[in-house]
PDB file of N, CA and C in Angstrom:
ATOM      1  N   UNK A   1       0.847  -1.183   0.000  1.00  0.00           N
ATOM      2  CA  UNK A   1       0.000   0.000   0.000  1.00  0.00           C
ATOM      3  C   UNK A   1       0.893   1.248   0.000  1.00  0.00           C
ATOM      4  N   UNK A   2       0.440   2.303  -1.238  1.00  0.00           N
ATOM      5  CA  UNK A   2       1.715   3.096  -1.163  1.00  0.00           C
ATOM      6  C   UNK A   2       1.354   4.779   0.081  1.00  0.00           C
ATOM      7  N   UNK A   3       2.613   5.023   0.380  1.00  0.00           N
ATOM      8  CA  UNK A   3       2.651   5.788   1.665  1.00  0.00           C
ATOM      9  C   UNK A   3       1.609   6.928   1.242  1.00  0.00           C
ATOM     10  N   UNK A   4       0.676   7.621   2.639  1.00  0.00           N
ATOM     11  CA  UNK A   4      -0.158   8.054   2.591  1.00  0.00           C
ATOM     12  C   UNK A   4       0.015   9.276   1.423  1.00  0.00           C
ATOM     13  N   UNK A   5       1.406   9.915   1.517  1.00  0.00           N
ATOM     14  CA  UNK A   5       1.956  11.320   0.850  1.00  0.00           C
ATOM     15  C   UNK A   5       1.092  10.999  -0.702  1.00  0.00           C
ATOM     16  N   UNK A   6       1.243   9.506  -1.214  1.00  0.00           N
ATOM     17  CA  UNK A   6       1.472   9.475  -3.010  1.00  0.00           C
ATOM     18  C   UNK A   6      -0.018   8.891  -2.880  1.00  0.00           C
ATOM     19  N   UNK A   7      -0.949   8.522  -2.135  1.00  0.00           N
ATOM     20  CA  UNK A   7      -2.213   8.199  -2.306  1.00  0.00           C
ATOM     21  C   UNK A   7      -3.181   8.400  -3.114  1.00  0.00           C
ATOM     22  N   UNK A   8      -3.061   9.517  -3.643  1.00  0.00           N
ATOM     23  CA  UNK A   8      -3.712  10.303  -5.473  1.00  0.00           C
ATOM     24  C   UNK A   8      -3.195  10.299  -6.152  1.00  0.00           C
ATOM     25  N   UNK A   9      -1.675  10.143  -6.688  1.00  0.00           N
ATOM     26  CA  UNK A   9      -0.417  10.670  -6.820  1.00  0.00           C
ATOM     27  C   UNK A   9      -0.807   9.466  -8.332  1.00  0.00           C
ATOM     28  N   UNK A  10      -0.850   9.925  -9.331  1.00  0.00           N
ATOM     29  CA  UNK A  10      -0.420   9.181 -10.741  1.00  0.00           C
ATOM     30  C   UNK A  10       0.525   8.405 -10.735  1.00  0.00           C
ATOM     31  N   UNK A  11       0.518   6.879 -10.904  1.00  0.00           N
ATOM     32  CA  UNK A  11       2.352   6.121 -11.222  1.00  0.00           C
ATOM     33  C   UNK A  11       2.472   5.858 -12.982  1.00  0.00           C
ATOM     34  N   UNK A  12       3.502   5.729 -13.136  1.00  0.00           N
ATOM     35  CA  UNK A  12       3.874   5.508 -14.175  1.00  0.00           C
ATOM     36  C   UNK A  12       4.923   3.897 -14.342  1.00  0.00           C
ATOM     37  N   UNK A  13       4.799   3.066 -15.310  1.00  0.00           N
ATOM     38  CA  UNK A  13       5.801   1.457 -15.094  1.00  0.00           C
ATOM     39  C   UNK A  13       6.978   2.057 -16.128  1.00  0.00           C
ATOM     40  N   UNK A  14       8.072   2.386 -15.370  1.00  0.00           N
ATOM     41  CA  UNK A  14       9.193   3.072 -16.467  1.00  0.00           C
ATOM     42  C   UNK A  14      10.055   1.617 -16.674  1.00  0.00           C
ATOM     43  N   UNK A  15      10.025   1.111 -18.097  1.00  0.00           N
ATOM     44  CA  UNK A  15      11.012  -0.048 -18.685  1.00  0.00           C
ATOM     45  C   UNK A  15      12.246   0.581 -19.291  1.00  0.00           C
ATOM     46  N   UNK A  16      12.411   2.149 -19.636  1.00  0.00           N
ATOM     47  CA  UNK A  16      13.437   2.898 -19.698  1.00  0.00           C
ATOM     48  C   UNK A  16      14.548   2.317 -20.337  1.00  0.00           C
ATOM     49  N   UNK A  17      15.528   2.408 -21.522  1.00  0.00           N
ATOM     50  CA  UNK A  17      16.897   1.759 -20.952  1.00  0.00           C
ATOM     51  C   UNK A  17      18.091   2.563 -19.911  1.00  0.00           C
ATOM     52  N   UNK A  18      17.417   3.701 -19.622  1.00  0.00           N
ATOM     53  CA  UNK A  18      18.510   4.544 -18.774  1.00  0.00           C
ATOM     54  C   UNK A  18      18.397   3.794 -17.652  1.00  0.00           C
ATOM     55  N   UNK A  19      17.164   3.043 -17.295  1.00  0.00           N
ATOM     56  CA  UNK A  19      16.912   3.421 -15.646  1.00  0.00           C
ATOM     57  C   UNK A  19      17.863   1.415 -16.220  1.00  0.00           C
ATOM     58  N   UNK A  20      18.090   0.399 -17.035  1.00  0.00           N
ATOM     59  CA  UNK A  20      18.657  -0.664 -16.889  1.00  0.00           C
ATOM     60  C   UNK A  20      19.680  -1.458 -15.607  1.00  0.00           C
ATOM     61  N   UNK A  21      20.197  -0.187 -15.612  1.00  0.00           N
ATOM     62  CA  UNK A  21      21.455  -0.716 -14.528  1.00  0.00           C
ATOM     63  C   UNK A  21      20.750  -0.543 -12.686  1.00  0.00           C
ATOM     64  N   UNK A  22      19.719   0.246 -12.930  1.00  0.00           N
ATOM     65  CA  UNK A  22      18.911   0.430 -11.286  1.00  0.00           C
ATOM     66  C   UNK A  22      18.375  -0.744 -11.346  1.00  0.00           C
ATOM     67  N   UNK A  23      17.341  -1.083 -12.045  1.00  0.00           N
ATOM     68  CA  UNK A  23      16.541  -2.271 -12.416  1.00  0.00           C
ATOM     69  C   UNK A  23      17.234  -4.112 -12.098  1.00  0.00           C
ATOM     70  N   UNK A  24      18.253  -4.079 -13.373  1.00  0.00           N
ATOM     71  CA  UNK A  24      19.320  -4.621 -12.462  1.00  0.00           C
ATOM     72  C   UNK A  24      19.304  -5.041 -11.116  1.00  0.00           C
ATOM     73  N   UNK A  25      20.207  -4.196 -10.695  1.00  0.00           N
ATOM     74  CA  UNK A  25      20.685  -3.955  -9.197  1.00  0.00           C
ATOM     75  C   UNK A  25      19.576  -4.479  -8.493  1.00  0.00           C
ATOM     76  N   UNK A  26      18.367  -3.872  -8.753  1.00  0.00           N
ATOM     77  CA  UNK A  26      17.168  -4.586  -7.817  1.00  0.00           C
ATOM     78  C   UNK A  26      16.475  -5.861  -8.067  1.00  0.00           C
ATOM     79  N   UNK A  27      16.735  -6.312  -8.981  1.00  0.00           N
ATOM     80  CA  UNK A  27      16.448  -7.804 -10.128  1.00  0.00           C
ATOM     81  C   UNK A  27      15.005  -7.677 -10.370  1.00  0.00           C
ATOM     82  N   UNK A  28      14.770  -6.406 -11.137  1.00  0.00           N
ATOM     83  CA  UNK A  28      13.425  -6.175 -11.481  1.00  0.00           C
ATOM     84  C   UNK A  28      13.312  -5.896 -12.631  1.00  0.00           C
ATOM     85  N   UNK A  29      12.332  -6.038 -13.854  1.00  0.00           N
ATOM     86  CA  UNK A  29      11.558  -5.752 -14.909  1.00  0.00           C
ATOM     87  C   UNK A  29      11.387  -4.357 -15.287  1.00  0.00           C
ATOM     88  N   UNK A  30      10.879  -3.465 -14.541  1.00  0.00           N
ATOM     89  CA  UNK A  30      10.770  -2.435 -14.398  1.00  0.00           C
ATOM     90  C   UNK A  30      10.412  -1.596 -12.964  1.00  0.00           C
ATOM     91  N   UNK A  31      10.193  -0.193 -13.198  1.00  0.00           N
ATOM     92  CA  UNK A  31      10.240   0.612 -12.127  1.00  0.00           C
ATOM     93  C   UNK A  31       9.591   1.650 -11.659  1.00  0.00           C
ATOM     94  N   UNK A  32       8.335   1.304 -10.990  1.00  0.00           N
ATOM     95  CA  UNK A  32       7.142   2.487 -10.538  1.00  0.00           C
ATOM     96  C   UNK A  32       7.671   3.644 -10.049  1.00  0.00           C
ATOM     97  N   UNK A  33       7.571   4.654 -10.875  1.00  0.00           N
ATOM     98  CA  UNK A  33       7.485   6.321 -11.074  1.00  0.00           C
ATOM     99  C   UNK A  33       6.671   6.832 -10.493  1.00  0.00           C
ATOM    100  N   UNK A  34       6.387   7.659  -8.984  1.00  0.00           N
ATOM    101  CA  UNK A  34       5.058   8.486  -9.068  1.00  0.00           C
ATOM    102  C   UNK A  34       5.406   9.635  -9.637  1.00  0.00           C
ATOM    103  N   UNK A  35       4.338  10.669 -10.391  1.00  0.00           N
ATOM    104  CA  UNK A  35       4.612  11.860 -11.213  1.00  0.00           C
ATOM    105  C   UNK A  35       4.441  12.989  -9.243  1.00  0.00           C
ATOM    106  N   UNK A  36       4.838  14.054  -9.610  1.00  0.00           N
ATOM    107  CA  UNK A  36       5.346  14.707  -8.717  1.00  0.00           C
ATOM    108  C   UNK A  36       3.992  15.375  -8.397  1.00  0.00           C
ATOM    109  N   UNK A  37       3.610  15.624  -6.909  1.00  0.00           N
ATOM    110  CA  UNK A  37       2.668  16.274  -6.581  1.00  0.00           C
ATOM    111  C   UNK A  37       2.580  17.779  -6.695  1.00  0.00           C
ATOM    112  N   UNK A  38       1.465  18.166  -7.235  1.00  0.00           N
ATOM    113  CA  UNK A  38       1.501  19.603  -7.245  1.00  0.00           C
ATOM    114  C   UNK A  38       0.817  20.055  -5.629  1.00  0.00           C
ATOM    115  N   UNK A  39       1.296  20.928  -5.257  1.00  0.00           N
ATOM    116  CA  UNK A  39       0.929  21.011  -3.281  1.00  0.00           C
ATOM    117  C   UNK A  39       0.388  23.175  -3.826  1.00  0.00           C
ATOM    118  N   UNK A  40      -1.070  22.555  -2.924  1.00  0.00           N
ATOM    119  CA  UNK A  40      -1.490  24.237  -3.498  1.00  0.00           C
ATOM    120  C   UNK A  40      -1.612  24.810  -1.729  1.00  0.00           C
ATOM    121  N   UNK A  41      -1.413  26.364  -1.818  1.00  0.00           N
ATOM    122  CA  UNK A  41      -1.672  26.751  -0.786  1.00  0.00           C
ATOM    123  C   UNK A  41      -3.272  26.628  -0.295  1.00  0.00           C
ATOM    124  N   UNK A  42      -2.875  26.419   0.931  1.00  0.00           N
ATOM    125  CA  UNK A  42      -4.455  26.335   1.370  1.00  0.00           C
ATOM    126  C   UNK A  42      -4.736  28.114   1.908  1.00  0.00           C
ATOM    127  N   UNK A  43      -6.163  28.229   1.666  1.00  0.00           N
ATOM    128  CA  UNK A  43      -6.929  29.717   1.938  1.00  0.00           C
ATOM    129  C   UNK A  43      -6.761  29.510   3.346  1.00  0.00           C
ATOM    130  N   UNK A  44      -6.836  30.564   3.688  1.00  0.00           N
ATOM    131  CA  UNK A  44      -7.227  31.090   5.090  1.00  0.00           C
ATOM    132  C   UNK A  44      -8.326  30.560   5.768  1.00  0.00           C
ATOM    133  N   UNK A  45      -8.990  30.179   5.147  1.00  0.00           N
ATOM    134  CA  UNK A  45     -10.508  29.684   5.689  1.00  0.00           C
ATOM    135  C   UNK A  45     -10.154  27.809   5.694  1.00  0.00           C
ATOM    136  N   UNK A  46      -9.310  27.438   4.903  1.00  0.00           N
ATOM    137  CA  UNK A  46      -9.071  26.173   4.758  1.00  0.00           C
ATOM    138  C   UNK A  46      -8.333  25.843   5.991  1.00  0.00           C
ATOM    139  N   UNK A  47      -7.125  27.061   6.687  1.00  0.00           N
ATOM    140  CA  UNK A  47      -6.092  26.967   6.895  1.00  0.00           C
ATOM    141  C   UNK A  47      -6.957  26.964   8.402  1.00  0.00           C
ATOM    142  N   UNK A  48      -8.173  27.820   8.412  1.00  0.00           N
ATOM    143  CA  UNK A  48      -8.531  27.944   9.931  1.00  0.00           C
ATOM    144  C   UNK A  48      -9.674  26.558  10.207  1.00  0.00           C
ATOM    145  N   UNK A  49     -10.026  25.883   9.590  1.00  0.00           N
ATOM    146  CA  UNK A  49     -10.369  24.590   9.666  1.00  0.00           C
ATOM    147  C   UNK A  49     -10.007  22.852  10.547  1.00  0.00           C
ATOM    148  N   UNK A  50      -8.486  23.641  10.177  1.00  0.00           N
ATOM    149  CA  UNK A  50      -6.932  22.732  10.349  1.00  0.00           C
ATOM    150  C   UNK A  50      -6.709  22.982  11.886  1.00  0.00           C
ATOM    151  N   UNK A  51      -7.093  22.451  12.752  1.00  0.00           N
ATOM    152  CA  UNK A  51      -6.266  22.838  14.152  1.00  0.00           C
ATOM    153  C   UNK A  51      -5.022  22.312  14.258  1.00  0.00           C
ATOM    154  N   UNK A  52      -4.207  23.733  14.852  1.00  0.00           N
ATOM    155  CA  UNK A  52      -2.789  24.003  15.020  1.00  0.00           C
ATOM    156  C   UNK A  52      -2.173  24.309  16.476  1.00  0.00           C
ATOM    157  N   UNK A  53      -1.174  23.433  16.572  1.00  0.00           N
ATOM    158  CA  UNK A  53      -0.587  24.759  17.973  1.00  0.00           C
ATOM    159  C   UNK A  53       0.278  25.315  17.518  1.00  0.00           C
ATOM    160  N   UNK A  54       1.115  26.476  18.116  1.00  0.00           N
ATOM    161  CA  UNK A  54       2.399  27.022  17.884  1.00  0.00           C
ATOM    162  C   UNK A  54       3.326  26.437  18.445  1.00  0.00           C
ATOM    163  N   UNK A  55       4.678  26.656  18.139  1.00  0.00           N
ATOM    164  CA  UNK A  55       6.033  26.240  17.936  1.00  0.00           C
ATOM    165  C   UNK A  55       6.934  27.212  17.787  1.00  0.00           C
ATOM    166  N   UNK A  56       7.590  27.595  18.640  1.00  0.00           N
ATOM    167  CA  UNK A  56       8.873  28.410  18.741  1.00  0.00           C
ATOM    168  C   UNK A  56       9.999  27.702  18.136  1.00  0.00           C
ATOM    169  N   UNK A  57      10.431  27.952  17.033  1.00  0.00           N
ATOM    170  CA  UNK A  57      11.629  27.882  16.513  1.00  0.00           C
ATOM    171  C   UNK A  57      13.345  27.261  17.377  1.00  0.00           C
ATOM    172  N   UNK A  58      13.561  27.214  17.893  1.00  0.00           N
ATOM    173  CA  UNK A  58      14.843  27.199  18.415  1.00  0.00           C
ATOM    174  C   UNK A  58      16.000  26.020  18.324  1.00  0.00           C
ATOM    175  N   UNK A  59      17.098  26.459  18.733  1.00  0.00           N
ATOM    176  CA  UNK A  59      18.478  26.016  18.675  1.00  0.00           C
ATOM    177  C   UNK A  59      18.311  24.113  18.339  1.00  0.00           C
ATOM    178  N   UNK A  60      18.213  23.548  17.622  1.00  0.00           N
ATOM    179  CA  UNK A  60      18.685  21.955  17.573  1.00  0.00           C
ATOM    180  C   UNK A  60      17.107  21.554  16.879  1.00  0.00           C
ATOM    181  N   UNK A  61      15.870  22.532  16.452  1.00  0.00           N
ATOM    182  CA  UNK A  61      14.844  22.236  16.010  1.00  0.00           C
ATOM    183  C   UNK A  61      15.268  21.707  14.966  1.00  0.00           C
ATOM    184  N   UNK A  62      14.518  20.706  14.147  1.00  0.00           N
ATOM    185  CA  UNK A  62      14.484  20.266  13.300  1.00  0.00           C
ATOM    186  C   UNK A  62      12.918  19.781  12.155  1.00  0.00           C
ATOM    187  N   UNK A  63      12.764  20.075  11.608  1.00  0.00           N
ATOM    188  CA  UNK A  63      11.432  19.582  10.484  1.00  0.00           C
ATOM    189  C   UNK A  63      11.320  18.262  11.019  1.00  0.00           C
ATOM    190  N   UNK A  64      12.059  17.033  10.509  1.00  0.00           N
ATOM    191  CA  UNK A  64      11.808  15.442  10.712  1.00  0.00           C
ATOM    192  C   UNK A  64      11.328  15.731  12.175  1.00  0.00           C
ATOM    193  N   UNK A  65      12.425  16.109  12.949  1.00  0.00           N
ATOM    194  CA  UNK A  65      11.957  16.223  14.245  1.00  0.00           C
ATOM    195  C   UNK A  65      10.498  16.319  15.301  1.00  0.00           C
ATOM    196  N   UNK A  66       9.752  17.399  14.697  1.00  0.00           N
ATOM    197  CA  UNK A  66       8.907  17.927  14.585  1.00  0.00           C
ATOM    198  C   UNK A  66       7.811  17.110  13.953  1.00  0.00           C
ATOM    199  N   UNK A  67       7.755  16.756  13.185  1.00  0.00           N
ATOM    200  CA  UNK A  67       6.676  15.692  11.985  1.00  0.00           C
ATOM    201  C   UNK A  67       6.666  14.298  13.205  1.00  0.00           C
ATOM    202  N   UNK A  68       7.741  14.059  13.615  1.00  0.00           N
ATOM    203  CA  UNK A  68       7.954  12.905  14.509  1.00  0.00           C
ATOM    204  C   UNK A  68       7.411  12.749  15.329  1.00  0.00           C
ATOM    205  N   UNK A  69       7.638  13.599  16.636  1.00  0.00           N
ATOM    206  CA  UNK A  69       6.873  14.172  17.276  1.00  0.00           C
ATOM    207  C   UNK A  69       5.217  14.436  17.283  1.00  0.00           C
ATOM    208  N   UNK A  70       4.932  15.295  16.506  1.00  0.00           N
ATOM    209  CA  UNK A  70       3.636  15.247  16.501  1.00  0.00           C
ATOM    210  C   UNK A  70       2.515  14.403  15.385  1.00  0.00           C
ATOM    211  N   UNK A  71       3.425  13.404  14.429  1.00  0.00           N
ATOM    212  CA  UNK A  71       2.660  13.065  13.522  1.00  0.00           C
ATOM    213  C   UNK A  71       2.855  11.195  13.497  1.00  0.00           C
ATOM    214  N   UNK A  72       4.245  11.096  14.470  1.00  0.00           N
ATOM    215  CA  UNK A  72       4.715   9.818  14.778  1.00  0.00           C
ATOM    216  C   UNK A  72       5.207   9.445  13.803  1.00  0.00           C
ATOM    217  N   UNK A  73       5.822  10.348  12.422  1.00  0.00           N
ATOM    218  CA  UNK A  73       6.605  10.209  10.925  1.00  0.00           C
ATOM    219  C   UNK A  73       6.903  11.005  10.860  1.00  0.00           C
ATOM    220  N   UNK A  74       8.452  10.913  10.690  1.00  0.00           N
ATOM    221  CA  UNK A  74       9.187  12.271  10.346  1.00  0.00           C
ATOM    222  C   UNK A  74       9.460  12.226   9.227  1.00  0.00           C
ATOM    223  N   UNK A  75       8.697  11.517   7.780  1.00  0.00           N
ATOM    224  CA  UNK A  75       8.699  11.668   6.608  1.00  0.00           C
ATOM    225  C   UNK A  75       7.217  13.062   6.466  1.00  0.00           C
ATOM    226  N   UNK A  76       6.732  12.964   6.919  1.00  0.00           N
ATOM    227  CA  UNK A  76       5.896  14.152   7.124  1.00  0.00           C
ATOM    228  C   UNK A  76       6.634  15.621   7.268  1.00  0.00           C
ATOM    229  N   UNK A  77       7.888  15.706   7.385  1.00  0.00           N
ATOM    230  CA  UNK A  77       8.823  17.044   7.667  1.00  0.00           C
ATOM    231  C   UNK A  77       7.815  18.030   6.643  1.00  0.00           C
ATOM    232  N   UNK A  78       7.545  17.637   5.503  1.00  0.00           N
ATOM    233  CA  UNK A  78       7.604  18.474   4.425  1.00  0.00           C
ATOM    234  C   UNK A  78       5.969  19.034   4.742  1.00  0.00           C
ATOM    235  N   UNK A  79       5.237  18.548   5.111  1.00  0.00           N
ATOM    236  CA  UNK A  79       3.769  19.092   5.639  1.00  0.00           C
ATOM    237  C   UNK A  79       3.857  20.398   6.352  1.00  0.00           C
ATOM    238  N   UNK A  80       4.754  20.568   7.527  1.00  0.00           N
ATOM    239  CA  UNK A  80       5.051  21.481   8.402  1.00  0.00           C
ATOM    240  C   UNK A  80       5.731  22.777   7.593  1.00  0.00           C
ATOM    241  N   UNK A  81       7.075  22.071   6.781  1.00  0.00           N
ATOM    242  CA  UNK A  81       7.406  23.459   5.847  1.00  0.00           C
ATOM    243  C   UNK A  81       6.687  24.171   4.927  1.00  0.00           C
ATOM    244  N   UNK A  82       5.669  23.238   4.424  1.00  0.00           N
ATOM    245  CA  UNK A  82       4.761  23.990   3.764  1.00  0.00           C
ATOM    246  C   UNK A  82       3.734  24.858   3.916  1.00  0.00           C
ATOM    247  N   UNK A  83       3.586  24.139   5.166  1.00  0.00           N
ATOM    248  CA  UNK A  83       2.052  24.867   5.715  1.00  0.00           C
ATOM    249  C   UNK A  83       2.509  26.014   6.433  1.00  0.00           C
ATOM    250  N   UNK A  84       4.284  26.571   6.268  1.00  0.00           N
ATOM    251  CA  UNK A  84       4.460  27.259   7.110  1.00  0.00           C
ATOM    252  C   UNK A  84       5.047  28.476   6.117  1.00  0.00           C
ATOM    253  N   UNK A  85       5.525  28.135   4.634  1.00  0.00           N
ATOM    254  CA  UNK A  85       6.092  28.555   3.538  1.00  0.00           C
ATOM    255  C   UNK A  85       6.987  28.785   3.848  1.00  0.00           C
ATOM    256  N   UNK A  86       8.010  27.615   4.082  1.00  0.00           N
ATOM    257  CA  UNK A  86       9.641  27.415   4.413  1.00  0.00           C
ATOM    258  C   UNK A  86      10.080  26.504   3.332  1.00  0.00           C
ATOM    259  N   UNK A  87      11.005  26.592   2.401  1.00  0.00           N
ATOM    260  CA  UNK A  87      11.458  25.240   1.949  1.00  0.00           C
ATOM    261  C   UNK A  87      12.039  24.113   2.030  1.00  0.00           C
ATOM    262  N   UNK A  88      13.003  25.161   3.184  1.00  0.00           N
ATOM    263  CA  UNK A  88      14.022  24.137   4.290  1.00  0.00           C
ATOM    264  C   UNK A  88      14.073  25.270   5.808  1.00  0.00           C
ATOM    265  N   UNK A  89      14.746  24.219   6.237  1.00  0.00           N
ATOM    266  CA  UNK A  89      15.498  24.639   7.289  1.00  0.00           C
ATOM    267  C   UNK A  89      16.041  25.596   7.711  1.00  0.00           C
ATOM    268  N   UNK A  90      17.192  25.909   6.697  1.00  0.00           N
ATOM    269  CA  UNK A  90      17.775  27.270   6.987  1.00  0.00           C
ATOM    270  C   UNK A  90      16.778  28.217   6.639  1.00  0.00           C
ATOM    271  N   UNK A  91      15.641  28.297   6.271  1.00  0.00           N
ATOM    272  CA  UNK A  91      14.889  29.610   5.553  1.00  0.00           C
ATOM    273  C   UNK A  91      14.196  29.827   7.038  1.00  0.00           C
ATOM    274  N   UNK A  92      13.712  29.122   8.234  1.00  0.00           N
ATOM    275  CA  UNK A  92      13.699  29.587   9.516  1.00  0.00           C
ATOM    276  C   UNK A  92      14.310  30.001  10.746  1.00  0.00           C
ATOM    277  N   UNK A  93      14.319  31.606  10.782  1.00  0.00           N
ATOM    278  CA  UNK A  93      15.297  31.743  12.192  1.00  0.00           C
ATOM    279  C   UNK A  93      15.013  31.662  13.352  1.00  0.00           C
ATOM    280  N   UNK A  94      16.017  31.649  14.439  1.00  0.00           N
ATOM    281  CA  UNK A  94      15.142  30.856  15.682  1.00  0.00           C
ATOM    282  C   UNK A  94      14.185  32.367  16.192  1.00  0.00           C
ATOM    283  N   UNK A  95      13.727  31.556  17.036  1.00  0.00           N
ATOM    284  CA  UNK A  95      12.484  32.116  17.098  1.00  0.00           C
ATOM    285  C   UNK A  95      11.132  32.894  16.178  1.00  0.00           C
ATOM    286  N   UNK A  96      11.387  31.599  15.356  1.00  0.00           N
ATOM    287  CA  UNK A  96      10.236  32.156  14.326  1.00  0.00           C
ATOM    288  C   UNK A  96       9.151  31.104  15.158  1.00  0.00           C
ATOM    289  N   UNK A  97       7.641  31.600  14.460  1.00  0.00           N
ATOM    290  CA  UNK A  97       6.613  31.398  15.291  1.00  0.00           C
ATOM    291  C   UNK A  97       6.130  29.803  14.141  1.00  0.00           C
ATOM    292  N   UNK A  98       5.821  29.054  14.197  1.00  0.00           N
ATOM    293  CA  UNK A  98       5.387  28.279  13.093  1.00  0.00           C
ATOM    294  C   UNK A  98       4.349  27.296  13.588  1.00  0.00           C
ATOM    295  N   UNK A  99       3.154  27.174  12.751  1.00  0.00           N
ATOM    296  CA  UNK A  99       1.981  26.745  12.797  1.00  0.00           C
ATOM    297  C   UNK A  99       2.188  25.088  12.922  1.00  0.00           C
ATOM    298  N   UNK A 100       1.139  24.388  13.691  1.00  0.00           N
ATOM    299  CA  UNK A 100       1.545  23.127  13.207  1.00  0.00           C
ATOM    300  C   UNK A 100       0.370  22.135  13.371  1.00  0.00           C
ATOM    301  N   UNK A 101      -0.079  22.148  12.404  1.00  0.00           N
ATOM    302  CA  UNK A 101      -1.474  21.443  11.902  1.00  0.00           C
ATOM    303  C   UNK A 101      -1.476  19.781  13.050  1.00  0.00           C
ATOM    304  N   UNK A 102      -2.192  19.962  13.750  1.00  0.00           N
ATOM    305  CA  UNK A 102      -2.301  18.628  14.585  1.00  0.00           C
ATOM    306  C   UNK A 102      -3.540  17.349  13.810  1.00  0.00           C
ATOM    307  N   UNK A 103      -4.230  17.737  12.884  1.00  0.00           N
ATOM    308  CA  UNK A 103      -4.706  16.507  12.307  1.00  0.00           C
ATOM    309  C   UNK A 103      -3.548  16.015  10.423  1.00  0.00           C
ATOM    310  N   UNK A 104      -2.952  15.634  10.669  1.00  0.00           N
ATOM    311  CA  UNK A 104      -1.667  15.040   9.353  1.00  0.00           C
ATOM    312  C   UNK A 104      -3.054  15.004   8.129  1.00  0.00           C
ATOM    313  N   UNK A 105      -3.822  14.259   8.248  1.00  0.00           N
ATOM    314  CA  UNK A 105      -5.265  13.925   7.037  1.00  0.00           C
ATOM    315  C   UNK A 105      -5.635  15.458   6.583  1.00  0.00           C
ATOM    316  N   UNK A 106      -6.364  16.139   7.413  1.00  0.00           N
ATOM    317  CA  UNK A 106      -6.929  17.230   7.176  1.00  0.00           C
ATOM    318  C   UNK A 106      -5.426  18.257   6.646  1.00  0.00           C
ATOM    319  N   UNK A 107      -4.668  18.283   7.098  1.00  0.00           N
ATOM    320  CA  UNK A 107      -3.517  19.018   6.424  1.00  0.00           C
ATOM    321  C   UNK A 107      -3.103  18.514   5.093  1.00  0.00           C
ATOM    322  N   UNK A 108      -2.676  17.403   4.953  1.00  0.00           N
ATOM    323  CA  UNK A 108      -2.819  16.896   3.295  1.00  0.00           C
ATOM    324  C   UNK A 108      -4.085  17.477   2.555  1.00  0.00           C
ATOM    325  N   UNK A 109      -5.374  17.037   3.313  1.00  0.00           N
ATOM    326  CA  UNK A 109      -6.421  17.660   2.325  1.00  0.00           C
ATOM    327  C   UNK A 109      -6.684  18.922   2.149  1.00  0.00           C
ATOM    328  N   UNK A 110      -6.275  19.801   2.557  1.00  0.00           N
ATOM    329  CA  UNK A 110      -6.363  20.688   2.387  1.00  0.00           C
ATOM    330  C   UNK A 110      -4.995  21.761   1.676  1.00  0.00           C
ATOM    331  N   UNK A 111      -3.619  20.742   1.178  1.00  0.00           N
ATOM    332  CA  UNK A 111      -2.740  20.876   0.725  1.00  0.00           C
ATOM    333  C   UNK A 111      -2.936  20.102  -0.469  1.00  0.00           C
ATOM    334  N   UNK A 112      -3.926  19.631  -0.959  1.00  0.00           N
ATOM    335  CA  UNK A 112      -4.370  19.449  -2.392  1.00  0.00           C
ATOM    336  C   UNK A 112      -4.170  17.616  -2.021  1.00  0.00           C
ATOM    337  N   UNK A 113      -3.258  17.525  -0.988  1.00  0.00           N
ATOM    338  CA  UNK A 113      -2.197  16.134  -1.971  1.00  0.00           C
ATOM    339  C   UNK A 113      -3.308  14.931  -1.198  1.00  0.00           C
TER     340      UNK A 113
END
């Protein structure tokens, strides 16, 4: 069952000859592609739907960290940067204030994906 993130997410069966030598390596036929999610901002009204607590920024924070913590997957990092319009890490300084959607479902749905 593929991870909750690619759940709408289009695949593609790539037989490729570039991808040959990955294929290979894994002693497989070919190699499921998901096409890349488009992630839309959610409105304000979407966004106030979403219950959040705040989060102070500081010294040793981390995204995975954070997703871990409150989502019990720190493959989720990328939910939090988005919903916060960070791309990474360094684009937050400490003590920045950042939102943090406590239902993971309702934050995807309302992030298109």
């Amino acid at each position: 069952m593929p991870n909750k993130r690619y759940r709408n997410t289009l695949t593609r069966e790539n037989e490729s000859d570039y991808y040959s030598s990955l294929r290979d390596k894994r002693g497989v036929n070919k190699i499921t592609q998901y096409k890349t999610p488009v992630l839309k901002n959610p409105t304000v009204a979407e966004r106030a739907r979403v219950s959040s607590i705040p989060h102070i920024w500081s010294y040793g924070d981390r995204l995975y960290k954070l997703a871990d913590q409150y989502y019990g997957d720190s493959r989720y990092w990328w939910v939090i940067a988005w919903w916060n319009g960070r791309a990474i890490e360094s684009d937050i300084a400490l003590g920045t204030k950042l939102k943090i959607p406590l239902n993971i479902e309702q934050a995807l749905d309302a992030l298109g994906v």
